[in-house]
C-alpha atoms as a PDB file:
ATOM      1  CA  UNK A   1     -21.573 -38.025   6.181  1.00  0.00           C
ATOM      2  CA  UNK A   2     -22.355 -34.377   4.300  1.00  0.00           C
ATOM      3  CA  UNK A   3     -26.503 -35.849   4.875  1.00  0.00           C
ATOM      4  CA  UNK A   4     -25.691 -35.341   9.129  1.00  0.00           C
ATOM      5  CA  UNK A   5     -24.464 -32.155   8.945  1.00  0.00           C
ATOM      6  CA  UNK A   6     -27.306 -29.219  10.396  1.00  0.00           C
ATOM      7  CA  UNK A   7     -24.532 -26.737  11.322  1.00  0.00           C
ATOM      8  CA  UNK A   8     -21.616 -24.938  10.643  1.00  0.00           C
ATOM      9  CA  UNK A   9     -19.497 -22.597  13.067  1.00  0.00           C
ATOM     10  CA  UNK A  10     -16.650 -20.497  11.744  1.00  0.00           C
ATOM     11  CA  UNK A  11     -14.415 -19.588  13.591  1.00  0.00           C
ATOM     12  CA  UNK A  12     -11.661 -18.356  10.476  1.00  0.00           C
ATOM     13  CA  UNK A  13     -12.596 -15.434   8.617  1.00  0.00           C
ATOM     14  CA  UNK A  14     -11.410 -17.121   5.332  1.00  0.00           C
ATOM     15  CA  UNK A  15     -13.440 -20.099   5.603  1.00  0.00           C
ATOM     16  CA  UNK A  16     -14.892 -20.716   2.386  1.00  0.00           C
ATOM     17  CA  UNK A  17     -18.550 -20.979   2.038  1.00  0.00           C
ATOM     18  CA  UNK A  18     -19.493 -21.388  -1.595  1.00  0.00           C
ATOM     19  CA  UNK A  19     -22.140 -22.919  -3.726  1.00  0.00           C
ATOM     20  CA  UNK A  20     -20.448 -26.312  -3.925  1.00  0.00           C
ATOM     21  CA  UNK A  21     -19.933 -26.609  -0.215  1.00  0.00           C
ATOM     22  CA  UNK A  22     -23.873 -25.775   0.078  1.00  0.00           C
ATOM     23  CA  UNK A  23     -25.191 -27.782  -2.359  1.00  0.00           C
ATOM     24  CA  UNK A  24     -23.182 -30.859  -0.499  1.00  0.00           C
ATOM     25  CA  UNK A  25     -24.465 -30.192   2.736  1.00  0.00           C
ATOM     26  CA  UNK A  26     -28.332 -30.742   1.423  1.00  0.00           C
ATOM     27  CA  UNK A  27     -29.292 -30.942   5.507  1.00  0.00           C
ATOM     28  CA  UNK A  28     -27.549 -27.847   6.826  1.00  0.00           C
ATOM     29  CA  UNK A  29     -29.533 -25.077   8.541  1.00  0.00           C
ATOM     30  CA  UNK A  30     -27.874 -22.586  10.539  1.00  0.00           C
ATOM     31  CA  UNK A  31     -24.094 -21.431  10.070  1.00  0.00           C
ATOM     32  CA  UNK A  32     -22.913 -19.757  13.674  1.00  0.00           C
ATOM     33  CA  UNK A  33     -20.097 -17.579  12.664  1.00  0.00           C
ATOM     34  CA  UNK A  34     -17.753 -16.616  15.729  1.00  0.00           C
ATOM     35  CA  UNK A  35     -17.255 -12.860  15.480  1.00  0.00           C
ATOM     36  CA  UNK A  36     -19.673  -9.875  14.776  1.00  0.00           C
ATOM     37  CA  UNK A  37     -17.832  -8.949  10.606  1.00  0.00           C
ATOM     38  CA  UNK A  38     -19.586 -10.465   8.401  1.00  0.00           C
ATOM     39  CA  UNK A  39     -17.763  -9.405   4.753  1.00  0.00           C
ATOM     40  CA  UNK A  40     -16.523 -13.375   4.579  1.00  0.00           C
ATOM     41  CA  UNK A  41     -19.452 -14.785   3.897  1.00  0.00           C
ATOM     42  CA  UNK A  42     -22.092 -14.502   0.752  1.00  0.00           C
ATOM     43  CA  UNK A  43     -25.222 -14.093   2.793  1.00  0.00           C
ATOM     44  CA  UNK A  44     -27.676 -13.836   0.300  1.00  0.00           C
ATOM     45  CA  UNK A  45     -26.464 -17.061  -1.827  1.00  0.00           C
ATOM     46  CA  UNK A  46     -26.648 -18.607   1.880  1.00  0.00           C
ATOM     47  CA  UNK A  47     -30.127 -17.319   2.200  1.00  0.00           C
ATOM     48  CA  UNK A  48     -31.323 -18.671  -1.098  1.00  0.00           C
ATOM     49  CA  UNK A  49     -30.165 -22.587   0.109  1.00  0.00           C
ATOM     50  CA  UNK A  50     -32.635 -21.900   3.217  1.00  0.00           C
ATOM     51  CA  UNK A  51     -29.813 -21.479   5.041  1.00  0.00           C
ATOM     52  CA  UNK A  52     -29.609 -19.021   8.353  1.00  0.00           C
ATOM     53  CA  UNK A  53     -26.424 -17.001   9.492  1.00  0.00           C
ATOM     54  CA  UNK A  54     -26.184 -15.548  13.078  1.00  0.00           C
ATOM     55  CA  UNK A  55     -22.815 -13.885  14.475  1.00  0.00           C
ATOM     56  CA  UNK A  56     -21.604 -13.430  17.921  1.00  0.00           C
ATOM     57  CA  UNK A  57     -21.657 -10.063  18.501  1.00  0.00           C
ATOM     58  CA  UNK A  58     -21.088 -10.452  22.231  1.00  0.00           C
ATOM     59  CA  UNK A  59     -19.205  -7.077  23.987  1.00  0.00           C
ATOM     60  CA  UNK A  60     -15.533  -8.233  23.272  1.00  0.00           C
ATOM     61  CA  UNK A  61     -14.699  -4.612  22.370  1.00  0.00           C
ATOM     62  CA  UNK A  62     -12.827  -4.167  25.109  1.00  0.00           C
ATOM     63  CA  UNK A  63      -9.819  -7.006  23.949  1.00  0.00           C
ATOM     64  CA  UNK A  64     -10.340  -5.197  20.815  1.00  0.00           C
ATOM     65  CA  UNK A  65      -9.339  -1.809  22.256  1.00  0.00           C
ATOM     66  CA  UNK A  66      -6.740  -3.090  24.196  1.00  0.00           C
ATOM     67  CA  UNK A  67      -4.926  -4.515  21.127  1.00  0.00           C
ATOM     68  CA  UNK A  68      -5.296  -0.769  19.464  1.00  0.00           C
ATOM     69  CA  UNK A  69      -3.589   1.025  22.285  1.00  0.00           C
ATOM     70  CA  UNK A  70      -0.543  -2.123  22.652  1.00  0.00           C
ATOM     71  CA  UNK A  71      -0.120  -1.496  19.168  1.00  0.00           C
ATOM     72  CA  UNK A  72      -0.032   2.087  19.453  1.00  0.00           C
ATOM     73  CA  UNK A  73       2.636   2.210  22.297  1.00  0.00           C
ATOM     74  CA  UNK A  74       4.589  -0.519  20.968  1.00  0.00           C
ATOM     75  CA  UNK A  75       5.205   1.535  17.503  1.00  0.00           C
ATOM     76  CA  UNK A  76       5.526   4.534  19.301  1.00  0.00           C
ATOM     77  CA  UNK A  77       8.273   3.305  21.417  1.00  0.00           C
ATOM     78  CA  UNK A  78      10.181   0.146  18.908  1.00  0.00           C
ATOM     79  CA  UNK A  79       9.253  -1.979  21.192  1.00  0.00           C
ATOM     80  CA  UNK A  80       9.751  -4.453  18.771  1.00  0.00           C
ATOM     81  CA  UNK A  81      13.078  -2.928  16.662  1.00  0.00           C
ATOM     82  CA  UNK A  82      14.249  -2.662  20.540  1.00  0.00           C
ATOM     83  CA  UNK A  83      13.933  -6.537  21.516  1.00  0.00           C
ATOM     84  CA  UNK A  84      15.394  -7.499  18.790  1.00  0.00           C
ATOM     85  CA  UNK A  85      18.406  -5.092  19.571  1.00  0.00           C
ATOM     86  CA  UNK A  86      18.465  -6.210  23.484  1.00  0.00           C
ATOM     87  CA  UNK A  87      18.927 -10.144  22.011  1.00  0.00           C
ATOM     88  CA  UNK A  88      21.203  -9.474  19.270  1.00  0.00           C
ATOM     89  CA  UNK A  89      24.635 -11.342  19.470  1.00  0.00           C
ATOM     90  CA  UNK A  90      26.509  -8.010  19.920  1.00  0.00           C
ATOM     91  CA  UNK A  91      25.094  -6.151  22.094  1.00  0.00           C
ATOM     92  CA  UNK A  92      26.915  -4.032  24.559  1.00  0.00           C
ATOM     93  CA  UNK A  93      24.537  -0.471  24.567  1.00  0.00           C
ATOM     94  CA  UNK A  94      21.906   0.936  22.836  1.00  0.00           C
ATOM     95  CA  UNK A  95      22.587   3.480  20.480  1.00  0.00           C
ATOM     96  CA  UNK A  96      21.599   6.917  21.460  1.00  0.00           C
ATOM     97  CA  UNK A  97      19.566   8.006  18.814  1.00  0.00           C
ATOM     98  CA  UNK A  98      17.298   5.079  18.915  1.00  0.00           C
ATOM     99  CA  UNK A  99      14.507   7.137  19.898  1.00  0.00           C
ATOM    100  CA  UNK A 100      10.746   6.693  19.707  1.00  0.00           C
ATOM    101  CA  UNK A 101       8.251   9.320  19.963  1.00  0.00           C
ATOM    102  CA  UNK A 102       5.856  10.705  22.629  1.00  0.00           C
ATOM    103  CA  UNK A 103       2.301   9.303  23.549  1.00  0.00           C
ATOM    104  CA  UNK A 104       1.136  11.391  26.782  1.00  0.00           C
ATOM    105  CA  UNK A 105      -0.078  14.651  25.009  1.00  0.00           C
ATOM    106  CA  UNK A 106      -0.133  13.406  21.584  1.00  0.00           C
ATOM    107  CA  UNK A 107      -2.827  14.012  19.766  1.00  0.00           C
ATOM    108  CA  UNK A 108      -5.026  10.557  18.453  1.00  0.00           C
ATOM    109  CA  UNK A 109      -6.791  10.310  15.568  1.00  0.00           C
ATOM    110  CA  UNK A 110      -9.972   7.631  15.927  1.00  0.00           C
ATOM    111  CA  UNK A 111     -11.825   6.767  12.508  1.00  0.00           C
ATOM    112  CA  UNK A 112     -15.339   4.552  13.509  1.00  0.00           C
ATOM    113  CA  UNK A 113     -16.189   5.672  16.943  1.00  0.00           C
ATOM    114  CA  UNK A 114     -18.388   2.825  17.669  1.00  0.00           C
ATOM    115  CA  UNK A 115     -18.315   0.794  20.897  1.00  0.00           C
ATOM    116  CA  UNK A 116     -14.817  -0.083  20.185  1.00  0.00           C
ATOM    117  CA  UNK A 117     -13.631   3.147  19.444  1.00  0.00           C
ATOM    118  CA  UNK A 118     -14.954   5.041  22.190  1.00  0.00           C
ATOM    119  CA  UNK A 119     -13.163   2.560  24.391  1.00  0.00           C
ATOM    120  CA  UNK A 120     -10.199   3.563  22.397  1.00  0.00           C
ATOM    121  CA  UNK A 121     -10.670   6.632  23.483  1.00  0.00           C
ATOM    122  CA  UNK A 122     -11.105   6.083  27.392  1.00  0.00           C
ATOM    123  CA  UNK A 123      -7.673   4.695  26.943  1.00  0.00           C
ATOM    124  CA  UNK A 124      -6.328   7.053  25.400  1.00  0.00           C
ATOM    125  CA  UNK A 125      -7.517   9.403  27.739  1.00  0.00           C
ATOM    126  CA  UNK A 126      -5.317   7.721  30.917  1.00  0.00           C
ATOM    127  CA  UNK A 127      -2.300   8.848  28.393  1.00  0.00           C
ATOM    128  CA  UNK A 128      -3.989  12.587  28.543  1.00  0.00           C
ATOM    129  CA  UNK A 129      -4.188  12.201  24.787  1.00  0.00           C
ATOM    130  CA  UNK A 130      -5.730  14.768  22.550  1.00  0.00           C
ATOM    131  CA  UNK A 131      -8.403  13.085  20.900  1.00  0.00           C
ATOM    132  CA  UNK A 132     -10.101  13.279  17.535  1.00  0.00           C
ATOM    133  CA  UNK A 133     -12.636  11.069  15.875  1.00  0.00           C
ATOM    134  CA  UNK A 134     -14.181  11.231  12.596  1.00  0.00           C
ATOM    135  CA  UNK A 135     -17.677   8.874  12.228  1.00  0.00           C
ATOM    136  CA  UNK A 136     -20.540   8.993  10.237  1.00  0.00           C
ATOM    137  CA  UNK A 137     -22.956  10.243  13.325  1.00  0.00           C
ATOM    138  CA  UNK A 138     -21.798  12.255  16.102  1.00  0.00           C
ATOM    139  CA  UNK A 139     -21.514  11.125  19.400  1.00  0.00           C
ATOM    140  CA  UNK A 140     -23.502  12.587  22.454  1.00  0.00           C
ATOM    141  CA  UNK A 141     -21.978  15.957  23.694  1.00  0.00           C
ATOM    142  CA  UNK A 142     -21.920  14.256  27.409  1.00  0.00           C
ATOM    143  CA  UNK A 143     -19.850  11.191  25.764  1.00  0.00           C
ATOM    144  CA  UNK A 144     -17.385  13.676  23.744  1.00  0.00           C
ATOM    145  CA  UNK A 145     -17.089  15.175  27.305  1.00  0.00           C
ATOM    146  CA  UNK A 146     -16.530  12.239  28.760  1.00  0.00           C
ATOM    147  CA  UNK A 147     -13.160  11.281  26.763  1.00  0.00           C
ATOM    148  CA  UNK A 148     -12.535  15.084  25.687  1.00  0.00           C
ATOM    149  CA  UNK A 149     -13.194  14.296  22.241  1.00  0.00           C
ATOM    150  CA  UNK A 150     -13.607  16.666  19.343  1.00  0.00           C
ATOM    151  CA  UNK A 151     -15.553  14.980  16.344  1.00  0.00           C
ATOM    152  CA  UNK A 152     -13.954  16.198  12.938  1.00  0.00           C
ATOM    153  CA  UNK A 153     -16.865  15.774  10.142  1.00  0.00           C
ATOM    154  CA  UNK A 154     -14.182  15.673   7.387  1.00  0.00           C
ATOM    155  CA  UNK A 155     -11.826  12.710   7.661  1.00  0.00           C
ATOM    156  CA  UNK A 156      -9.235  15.172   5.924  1.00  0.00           C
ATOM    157  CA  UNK A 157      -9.042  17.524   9.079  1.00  0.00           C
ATOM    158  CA  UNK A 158      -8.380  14.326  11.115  1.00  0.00           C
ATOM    159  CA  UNK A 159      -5.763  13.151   9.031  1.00  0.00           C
ATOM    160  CA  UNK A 160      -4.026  16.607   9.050  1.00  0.00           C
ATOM    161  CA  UNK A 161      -4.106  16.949  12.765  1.00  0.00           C
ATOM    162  CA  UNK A 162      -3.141  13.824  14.196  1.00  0.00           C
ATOM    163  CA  UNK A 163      -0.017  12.316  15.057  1.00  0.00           C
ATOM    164  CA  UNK A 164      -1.771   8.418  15.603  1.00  0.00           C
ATOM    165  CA  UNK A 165      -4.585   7.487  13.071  1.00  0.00           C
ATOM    166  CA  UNK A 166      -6.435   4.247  14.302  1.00  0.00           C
ATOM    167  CA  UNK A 167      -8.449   2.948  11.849  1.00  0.00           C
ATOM    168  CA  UNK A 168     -11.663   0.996  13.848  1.00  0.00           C
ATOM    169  CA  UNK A 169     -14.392   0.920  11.133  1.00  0.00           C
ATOM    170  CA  UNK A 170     -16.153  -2.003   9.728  1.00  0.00           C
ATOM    171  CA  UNK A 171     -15.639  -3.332   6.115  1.00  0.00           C
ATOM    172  CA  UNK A 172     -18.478  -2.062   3.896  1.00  0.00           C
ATOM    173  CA  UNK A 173     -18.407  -0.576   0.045  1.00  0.00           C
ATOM    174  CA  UNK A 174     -17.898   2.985   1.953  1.00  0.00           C
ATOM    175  CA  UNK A 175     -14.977   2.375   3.742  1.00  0.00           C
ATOM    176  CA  UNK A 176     -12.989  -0.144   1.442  1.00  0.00           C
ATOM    177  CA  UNK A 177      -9.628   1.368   0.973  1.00  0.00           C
ATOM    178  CA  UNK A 178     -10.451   3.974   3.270  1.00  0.00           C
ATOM    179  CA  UNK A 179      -6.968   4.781   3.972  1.00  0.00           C
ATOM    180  CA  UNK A 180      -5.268   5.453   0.700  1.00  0.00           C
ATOM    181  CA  UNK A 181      -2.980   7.060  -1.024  1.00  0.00           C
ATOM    182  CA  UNK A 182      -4.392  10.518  -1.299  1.00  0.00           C
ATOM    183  CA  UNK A 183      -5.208  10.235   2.786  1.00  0.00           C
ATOM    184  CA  UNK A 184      -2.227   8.771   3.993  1.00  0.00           C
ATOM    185  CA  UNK A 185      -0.439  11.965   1.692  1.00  0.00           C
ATOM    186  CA  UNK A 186      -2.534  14.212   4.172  1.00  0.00           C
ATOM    187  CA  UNK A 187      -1.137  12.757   7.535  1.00  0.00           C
ATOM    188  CA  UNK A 188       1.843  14.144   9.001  1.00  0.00           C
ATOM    189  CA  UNK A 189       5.072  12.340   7.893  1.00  0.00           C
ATOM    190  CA  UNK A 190       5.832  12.071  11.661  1.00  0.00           C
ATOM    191  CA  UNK A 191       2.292  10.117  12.234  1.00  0.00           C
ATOM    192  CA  UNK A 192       1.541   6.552  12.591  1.00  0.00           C
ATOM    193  CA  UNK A 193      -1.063   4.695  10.896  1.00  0.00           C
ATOM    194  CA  UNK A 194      -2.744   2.282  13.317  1.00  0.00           C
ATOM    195  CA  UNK A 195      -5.381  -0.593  11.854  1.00  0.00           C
ATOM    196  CA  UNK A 196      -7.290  -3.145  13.369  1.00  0.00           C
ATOM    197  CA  UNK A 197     -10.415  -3.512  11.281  1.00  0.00           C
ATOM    198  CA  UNK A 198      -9.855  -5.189   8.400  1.00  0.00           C
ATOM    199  CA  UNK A 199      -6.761  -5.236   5.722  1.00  0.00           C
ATOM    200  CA  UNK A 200      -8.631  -4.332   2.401  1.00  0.00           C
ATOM    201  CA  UNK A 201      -9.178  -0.358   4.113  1.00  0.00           C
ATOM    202  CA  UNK A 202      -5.628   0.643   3.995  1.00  0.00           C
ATOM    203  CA  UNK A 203      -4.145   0.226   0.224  1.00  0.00           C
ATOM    204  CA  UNK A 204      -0.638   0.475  -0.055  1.00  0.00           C
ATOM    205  CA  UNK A 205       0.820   1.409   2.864  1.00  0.00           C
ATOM    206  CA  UNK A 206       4.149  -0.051   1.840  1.00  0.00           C
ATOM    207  CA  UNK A 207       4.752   2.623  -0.346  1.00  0.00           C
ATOM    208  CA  UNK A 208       3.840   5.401   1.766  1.00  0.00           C
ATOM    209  CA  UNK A 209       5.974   3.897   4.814  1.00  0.00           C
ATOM    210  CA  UNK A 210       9.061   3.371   2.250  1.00  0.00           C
ATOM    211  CA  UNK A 211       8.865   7.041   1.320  1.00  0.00           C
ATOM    212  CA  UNK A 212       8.599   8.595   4.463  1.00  0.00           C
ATOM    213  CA  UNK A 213       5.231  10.025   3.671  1.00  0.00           C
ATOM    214  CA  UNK A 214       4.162   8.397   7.137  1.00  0.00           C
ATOM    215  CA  UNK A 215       6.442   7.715   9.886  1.00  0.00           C
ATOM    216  CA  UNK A 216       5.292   4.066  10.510  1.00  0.00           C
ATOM    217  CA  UNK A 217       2.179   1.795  10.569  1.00  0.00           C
ATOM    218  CA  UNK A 218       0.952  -0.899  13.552  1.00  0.00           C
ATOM    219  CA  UNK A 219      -1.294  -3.218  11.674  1.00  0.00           C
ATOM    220  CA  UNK A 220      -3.359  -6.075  13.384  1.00  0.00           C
ATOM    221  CA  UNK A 221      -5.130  -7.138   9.727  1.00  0.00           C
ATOM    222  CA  UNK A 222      -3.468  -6.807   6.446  1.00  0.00           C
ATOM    223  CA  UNK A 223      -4.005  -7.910   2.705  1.00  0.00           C
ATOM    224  CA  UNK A 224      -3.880 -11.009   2.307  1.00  0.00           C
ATOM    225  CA  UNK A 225      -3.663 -12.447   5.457  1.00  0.00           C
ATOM    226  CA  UNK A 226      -1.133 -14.224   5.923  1.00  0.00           C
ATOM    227  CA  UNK A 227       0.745 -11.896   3.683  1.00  0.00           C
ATOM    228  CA  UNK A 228       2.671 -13.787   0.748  1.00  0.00           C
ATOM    229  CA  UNK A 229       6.187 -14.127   2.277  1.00  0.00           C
ATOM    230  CA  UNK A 230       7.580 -11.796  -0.349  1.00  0.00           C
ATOM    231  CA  UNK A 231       5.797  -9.249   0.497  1.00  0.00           C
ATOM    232  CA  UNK A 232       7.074  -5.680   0.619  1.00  0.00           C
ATOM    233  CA  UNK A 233       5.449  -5.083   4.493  1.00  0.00           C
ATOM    234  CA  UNK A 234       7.336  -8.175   5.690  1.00  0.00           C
ATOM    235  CA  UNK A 235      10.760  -6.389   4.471  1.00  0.00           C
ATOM    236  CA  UNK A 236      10.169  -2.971   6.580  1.00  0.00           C
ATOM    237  CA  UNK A 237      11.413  -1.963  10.360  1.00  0.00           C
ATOM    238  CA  UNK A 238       8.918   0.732  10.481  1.00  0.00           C
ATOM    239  CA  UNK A 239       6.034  -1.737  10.742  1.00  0.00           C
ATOM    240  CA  UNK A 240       4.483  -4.117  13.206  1.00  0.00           C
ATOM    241  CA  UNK A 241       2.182  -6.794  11.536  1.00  0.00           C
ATOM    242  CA  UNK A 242      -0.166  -9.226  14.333  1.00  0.00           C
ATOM    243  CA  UNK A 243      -1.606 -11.874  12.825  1.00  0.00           C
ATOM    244  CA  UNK A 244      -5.117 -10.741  13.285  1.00  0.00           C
ATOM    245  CA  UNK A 245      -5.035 -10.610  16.972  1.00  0.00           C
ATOM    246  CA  UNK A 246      -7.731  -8.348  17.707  1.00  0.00           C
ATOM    247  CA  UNK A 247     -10.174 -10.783  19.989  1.00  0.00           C
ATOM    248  CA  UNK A 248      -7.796 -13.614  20.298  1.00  0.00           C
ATOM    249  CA  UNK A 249      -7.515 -13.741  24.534  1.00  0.00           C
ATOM    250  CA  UNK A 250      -9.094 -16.590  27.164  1.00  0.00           C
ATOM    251  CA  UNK A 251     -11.707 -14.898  28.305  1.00  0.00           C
ATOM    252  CA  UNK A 252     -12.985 -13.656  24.696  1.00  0.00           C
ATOM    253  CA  UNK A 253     -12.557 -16.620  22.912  1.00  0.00           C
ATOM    254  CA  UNK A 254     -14.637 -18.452  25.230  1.00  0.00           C
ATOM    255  CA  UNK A 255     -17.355 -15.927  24.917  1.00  0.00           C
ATOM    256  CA  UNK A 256     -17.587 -15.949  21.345  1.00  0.00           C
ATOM    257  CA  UNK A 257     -17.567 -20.038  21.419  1.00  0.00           C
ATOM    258  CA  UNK A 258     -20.546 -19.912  24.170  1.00  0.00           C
ATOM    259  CA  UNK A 259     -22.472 -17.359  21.570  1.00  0.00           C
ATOM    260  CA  UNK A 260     -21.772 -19.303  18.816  1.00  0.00           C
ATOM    261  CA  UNK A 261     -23.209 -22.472  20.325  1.00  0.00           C
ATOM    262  CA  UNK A 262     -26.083 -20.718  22.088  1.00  0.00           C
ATOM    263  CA  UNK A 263     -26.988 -19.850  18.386  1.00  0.00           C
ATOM    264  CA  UNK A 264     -26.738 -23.275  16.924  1.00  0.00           C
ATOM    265  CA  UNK A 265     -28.731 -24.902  19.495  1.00  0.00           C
ATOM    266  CA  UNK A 266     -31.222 -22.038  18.990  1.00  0.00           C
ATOM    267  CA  UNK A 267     -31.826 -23.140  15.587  1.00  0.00           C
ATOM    268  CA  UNK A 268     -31.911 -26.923  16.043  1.00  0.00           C
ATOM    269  CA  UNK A 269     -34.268 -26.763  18.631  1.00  0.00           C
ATOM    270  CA  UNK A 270     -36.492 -24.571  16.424  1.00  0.00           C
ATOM    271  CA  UNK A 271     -35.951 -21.942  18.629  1.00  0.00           C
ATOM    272  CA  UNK A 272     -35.431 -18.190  17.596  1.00  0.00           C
ATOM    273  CA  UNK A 273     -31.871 -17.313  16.916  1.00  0.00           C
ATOM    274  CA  UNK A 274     -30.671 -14.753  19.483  1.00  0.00           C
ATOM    275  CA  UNK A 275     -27.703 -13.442  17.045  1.00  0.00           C
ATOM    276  CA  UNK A 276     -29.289 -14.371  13.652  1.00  0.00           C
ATOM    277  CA  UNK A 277     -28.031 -11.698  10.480  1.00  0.00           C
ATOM    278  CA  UNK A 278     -30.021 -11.139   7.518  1.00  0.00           C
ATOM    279  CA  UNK A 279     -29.570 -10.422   4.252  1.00  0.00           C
ATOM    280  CA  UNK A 280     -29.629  -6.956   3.334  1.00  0.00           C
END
């Protein structure tokens, strides 16, 4: 059976692709992964079995975006904490000082201001947010203009300032644990820490939520995922945790599954992949 397969498509970030698996599959040629982050797989030992990679970087950046800003208002307002108040076996009322804080007018931190983070921000803007972003090249002034942006070239400055920090960056050496200790020290302890990029850039945030250094956090990835169900995060109210929602609607998932099989077929056909990702 391993002598028929020719292709692979991922469609789990923690599918393992190792040298065992490769050296098996003596036939395959192109693995379609279904997503544009690549940090799962070893692309060079993939390379050196002749092996191609391609993603699907297809514009789902808007699902993305919209999972930031649910996230956002539902920590903002315990949307969660509250359901689980309005089913509870006693309920009669809702305590008065179970209070959430203010979006419209707050002021929105965005770290990676990439396709998905400048839709972030024309969200954000319906909410007349004040908007920050910190990225490692400026945007255009008529795009800052567009979402009334102001770009912060220190990520300290953002951290200081804002009252949300959404975390929309992609996983390289540079941003691994961008969100630390020392950064999430700088925030306000009012703010709210907001990630949906992957879990390894925020490091320890159960510590800083348990200490009141931050207010609360609204994370779609974490570390591990699924967390181990001892885990400190799973124990907090001051949390949401999505099980790596980010893409995961109809309309996406079926573009991603038509790019990933656009790719494959490519490949078989001898054909030049439309999505293929090379070693760097």
């Amino acid at each position: 059976m391993s002598k028929k397969v020719q292709a692979i498509r991922l469609w789990w970030h923690k599918s393992v692709i190792d040298q065992e698996l490769l050296q098996s599959l003596p036939n395959l040629k192109v693995i379609a992964n279904s997503g544009v982050g690549m940090d799962h797989l070893d692309l060079k030992l993939v390379a050196s079995f002749g092996v191609k990679v391609a993603n699907a970087p297809c514009d789902v950046s808007g699902s993305t975006a919209d999972t930031g800003m649910a996230l956002l208002l539902a920590s903002a307002r315990r949307l969660v904490e509250g359901y689980q108040v309005a089913i509870s076996s006693g309920m009669e009322y809702c305590e008065a000082d179970f209070l959430g804080v203010e979006v419209t007018r707050a002021t929105l931190g965005i770290i990676g201001m990439g396709s998905i983070g400048y839709k972030i921000a024309l969200r954000a803007k319906a909410f007349e947010m004040n908007i920050l972003y910190h990225n490692r090249t400026r945007r255009k002034e008529q795009e800052e203009q567009a979402v009334s942006a102001t770009y912060c070239k220190k990520i300290d400055s953002l951290l200081q300032k804002a009252d949300f920090v959404m975390v929309v960056v992609s996983l390289t050496p540079l941003t691994d644990e961008l969100t630390g200790k020392r950064e999430m020290e700088l925030m306000k302890p009012a703010a709210t820490l907001i990630n949906i990029s992957r879990g390894t850039i925020q490091n320890r945030p159960a510590t800083a939520l348990q200490t009141g250094v931050i207010r609360a956090a609204a994370l779609d990835v974490t570390y591990w995922e699924p967390l181990p169900r001892d885990h400190m995060l799973l124990k907090l109210k001051n949390i949401i945790i999505m099980p790596h929602l980010s893409i995961k609607t109809d309309k996406a998932t079926y573009m991603i599954t038509e790019e990933a099989a656009e790719n494959i077929l490519a490949d078989l056909n001898g054909l030049p992949i439309p999505s293929e990702v090379l070693p760097s």
